[in-house]
PDB file of N, CA and C in Angstrom:
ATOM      1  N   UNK A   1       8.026  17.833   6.593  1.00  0.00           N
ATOM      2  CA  UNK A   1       6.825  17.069   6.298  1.00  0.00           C
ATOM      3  C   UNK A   1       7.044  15.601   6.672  1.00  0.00           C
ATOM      4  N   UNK A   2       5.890  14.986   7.229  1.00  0.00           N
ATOM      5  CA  UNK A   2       5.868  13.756   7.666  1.00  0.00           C
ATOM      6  C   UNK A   2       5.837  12.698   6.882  1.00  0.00           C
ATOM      7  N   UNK A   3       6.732  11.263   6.715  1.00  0.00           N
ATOM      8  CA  UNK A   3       6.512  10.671   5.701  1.00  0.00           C
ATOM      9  C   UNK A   3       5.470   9.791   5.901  1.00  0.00           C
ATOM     10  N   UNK A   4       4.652   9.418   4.629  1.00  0.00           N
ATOM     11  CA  UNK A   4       3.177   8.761   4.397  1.00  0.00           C
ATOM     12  C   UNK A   4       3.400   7.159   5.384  1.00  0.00           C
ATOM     13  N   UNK A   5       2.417   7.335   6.314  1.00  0.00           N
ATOM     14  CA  UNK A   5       2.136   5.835   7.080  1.00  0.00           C
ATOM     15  C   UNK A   5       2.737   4.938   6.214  1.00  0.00           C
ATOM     16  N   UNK A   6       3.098   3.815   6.620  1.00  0.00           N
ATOM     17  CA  UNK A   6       3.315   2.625   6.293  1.00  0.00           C
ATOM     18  C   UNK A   6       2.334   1.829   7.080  1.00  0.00           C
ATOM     19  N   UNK A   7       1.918   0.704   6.099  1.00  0.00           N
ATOM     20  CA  UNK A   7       0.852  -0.363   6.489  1.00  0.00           C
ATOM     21  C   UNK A   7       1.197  -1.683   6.486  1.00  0.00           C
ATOM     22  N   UNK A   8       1.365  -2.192   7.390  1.00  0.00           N
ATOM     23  CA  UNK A   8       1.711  -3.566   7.263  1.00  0.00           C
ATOM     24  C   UNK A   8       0.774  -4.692   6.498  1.00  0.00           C
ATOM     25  N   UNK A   9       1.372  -5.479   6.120  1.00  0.00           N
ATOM     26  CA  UNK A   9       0.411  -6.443   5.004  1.00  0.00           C
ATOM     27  C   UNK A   9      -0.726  -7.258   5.621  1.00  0.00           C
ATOM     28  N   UNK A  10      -0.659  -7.219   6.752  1.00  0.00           N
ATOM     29  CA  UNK A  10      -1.742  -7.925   7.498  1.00  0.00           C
ATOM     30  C   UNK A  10      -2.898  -6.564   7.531  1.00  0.00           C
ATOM     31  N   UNK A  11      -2.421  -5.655   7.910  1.00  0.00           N
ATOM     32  CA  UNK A  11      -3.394  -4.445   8.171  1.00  0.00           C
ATOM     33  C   UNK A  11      -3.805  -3.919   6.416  1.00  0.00           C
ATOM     34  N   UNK A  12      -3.486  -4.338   5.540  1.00  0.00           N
ATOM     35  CA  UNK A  12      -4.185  -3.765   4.605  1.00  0.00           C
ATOM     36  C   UNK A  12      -5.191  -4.918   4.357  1.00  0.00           C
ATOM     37  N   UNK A  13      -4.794  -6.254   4.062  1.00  0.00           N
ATOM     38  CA  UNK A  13      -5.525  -7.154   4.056  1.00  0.00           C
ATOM     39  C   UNK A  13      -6.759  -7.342   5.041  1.00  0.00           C
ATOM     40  N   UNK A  14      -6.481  -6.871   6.388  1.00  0.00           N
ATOM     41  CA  UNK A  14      -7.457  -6.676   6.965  1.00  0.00           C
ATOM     42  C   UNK A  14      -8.770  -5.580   6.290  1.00  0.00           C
ATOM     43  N   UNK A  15      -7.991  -4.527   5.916  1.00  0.00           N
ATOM     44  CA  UNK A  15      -9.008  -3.126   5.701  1.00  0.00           C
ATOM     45  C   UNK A  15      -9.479  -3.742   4.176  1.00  0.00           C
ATOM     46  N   UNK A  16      -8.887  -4.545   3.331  1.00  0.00           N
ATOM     47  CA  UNK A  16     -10.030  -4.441   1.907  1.00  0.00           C
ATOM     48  C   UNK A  16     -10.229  -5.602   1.648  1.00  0.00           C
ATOM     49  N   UNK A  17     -10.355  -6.613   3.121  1.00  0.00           N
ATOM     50  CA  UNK A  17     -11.266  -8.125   3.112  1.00  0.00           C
ATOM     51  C   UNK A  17     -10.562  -8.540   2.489  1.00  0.00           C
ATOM     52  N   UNK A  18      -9.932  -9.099   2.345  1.00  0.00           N
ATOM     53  CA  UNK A  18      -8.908 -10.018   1.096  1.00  0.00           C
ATOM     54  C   UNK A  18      -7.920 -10.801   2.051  1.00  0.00           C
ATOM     55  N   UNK A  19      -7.633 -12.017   1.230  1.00  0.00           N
ATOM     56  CA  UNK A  19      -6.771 -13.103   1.947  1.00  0.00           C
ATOM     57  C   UNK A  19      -5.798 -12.760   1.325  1.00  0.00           C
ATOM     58  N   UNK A  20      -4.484 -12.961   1.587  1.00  0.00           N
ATOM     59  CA  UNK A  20      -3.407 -13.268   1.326  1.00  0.00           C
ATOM     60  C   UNK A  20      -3.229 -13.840  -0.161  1.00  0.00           C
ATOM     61  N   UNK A  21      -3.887 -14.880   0.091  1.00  0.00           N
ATOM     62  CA  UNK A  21      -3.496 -15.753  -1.734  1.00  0.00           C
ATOM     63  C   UNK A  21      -4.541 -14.871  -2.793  1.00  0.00           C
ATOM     64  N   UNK A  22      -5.649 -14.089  -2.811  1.00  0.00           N
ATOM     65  CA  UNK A  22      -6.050 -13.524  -3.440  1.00  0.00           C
ATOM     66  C   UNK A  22      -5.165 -12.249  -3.885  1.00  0.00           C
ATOM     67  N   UNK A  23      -4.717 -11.756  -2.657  1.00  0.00           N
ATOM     68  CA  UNK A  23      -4.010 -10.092  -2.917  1.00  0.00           C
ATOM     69  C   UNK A  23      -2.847 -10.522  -3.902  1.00  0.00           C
ATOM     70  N   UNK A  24      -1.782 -11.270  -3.721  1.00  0.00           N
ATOM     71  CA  UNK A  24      -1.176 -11.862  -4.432  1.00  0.00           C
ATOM     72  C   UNK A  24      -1.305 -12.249  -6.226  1.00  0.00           C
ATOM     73  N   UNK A  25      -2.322 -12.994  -6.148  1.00  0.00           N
ATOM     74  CA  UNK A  25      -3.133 -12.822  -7.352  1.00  0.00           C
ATOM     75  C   UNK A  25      -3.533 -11.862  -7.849  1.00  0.00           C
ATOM     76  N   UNK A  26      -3.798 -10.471  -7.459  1.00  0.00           N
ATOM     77  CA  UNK A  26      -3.895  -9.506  -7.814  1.00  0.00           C
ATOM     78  C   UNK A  26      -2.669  -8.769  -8.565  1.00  0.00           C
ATOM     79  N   UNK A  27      -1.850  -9.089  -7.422  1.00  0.00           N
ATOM     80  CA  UNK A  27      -0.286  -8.562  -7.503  1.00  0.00           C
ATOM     81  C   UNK A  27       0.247  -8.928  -8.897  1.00  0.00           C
ATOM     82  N   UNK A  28       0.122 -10.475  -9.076  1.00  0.00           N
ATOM     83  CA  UNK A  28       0.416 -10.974 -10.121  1.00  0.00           C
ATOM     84  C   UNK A  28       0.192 -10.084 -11.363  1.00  0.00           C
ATOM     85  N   UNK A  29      -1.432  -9.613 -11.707  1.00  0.00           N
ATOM     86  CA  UNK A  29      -1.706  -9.391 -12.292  1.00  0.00           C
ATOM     87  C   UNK A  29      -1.992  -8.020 -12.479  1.00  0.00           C
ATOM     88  N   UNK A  30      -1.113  -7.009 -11.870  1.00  0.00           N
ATOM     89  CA  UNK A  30      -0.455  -5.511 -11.681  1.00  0.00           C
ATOM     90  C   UNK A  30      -1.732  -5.107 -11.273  1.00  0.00           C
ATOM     91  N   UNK A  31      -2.658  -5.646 -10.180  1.00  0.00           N
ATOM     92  CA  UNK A  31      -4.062  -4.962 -10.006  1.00  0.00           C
ATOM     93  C   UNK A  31      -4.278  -4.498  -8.054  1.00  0.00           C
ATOM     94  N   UNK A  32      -2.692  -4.605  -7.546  1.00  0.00           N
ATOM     95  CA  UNK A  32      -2.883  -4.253  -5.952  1.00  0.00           C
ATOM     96  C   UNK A  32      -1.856  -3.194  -5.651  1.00  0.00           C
ATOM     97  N   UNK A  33      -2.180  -2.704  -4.779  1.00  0.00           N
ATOM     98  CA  UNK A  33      -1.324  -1.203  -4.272  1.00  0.00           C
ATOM     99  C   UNK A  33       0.081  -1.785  -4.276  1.00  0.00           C
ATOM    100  N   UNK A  34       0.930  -1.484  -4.498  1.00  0.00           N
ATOM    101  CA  UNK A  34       2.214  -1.389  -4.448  1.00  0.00           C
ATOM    102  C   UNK A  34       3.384  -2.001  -3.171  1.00  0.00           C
ATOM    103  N   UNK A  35       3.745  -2.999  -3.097  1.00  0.00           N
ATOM    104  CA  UNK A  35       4.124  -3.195  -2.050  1.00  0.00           C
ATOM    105  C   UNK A  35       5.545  -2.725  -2.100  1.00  0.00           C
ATOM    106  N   UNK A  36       6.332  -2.383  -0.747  1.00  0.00           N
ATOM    107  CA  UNK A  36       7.487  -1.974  -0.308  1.00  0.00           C
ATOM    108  C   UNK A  36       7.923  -2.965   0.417  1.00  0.00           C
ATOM    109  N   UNK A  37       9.391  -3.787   0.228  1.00  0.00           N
ATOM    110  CA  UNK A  37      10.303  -4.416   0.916  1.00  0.00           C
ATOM    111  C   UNK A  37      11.319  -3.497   2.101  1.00  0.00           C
ATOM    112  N   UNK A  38      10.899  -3.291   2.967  1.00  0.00           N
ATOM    113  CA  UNK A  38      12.099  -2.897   4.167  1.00  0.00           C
ATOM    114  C   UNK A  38      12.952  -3.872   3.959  1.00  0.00           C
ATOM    115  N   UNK A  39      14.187  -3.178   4.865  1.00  0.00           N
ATOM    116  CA  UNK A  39      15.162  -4.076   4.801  1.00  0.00           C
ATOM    117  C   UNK A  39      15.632  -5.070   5.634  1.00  0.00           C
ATOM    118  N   UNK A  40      14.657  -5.450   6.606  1.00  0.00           N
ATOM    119  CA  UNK A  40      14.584  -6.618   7.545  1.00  0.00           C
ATOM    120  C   UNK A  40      14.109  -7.695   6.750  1.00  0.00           C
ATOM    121  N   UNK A  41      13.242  -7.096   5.514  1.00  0.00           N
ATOM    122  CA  UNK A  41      12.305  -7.971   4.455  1.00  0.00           C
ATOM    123  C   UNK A  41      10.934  -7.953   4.537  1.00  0.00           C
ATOM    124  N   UNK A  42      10.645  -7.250   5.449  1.00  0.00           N
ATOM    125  CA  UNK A  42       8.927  -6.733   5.674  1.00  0.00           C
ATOM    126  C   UNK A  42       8.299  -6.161   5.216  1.00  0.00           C
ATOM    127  N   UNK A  43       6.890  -6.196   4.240  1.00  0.00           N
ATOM    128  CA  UNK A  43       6.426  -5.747   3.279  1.00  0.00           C
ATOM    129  C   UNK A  43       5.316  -4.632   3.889  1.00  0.00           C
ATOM    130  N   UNK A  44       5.201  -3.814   3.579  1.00  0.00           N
ATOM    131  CA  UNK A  44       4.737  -2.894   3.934  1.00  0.00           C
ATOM    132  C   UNK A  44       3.959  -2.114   2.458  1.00  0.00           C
ATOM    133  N   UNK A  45       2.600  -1.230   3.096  1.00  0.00           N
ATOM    134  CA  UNK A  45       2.337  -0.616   2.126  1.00  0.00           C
ATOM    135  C   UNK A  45       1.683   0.422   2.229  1.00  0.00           C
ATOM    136  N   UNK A  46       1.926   1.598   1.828  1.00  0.00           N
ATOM    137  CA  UNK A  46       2.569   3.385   2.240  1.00  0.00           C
ATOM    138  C   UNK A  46       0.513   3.621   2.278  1.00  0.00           C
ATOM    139  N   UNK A  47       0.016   4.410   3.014  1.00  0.00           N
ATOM    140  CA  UNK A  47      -1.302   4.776   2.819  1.00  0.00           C
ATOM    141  C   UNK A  47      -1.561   5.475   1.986  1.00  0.00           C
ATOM    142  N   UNK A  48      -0.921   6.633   1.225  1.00  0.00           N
ATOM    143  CA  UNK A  48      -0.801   7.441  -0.002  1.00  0.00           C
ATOM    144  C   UNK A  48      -0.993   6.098  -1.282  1.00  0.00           C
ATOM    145  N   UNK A  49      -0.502   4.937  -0.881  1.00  0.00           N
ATOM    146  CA  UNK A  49      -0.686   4.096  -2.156  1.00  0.00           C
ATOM    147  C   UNK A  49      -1.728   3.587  -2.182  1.00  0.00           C
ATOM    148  N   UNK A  50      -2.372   3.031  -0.842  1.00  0.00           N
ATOM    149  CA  UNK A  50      -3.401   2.320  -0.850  1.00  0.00           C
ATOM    150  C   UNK A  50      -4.709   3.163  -0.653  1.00  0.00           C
ATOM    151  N   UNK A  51      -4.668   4.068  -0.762  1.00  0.00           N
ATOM    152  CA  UNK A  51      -5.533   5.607  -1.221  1.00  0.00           C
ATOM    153  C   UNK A  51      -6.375   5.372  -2.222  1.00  0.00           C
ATOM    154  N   UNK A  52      -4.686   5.514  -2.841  1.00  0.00           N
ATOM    155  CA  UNK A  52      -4.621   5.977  -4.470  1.00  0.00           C
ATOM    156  C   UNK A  52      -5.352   4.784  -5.534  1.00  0.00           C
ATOM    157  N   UNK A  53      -5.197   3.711  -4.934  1.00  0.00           N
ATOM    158  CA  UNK A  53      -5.571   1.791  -5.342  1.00  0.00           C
ATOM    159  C   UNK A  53      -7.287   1.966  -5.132  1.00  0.00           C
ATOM    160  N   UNK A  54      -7.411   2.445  -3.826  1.00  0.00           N
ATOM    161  CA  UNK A  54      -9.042   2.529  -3.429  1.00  0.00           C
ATOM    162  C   UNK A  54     -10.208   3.281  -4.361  1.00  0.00           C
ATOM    163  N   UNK A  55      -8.887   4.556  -4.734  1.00  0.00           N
ATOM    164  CA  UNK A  55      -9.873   5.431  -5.977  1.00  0.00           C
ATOM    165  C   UNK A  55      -9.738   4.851  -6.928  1.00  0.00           C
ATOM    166  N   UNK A  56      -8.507   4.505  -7.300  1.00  0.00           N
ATOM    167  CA  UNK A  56      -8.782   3.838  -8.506  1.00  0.00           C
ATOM    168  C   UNK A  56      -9.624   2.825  -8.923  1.00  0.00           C
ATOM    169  N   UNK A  57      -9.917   2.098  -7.505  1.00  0.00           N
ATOM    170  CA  UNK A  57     -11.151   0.916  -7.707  1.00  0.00           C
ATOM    171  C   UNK A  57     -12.586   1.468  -7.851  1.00  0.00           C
ATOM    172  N   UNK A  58     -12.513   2.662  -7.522  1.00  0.00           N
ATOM    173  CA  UNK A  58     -13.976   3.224  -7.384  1.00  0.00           C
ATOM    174  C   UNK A  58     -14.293   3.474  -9.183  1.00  0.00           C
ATOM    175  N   UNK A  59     -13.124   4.284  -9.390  1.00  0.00           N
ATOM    176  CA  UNK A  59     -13.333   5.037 -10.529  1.00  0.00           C
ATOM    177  C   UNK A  59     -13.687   3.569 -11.606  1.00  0.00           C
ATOM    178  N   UNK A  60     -12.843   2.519 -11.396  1.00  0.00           N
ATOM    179  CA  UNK A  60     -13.210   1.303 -12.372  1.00  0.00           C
ATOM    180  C   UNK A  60     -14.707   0.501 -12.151  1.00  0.00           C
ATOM    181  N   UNK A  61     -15.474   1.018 -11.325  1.00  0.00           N
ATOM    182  CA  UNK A  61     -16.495  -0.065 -10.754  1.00  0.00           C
ATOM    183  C   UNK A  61     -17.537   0.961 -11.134  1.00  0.00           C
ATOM    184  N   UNK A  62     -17.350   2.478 -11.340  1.00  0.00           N
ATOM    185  CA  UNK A  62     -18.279   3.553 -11.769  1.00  0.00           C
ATOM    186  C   UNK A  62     -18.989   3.767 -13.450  1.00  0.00           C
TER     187      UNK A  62
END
């Protein structure tokens, strides 16, 4: 089995309109998909997570 995409932090920020200093702020406040440190130091974030973040926003806005 194939492991789940990885998304780079520019490409998620792109897909749910959000700047940088907002997502962050989110982060802060345990409310954004999960980020992953590679080990070059590149943050990345798995599409299974940012899925999972999207429903969960639905289900909170319903």
């Amino acid at each position: 089995m194939a492991s789940p995409k990885k998304l780079k932090l520019a490409e998620v920020l792109d897909e749910i309109d959000m700047s940088r200093a907002a997502f962050y702020r989110m982060r802060a406040r345990g409310q954004a998909p999960r980020l992953q440190r590679l080990p070059n130091g590149h943050l990345r974030v798995s599409r299974d997570d940012l899925d999972a973040w999207w429903a969960a926003c639905e289900q909170r806005a319903a």
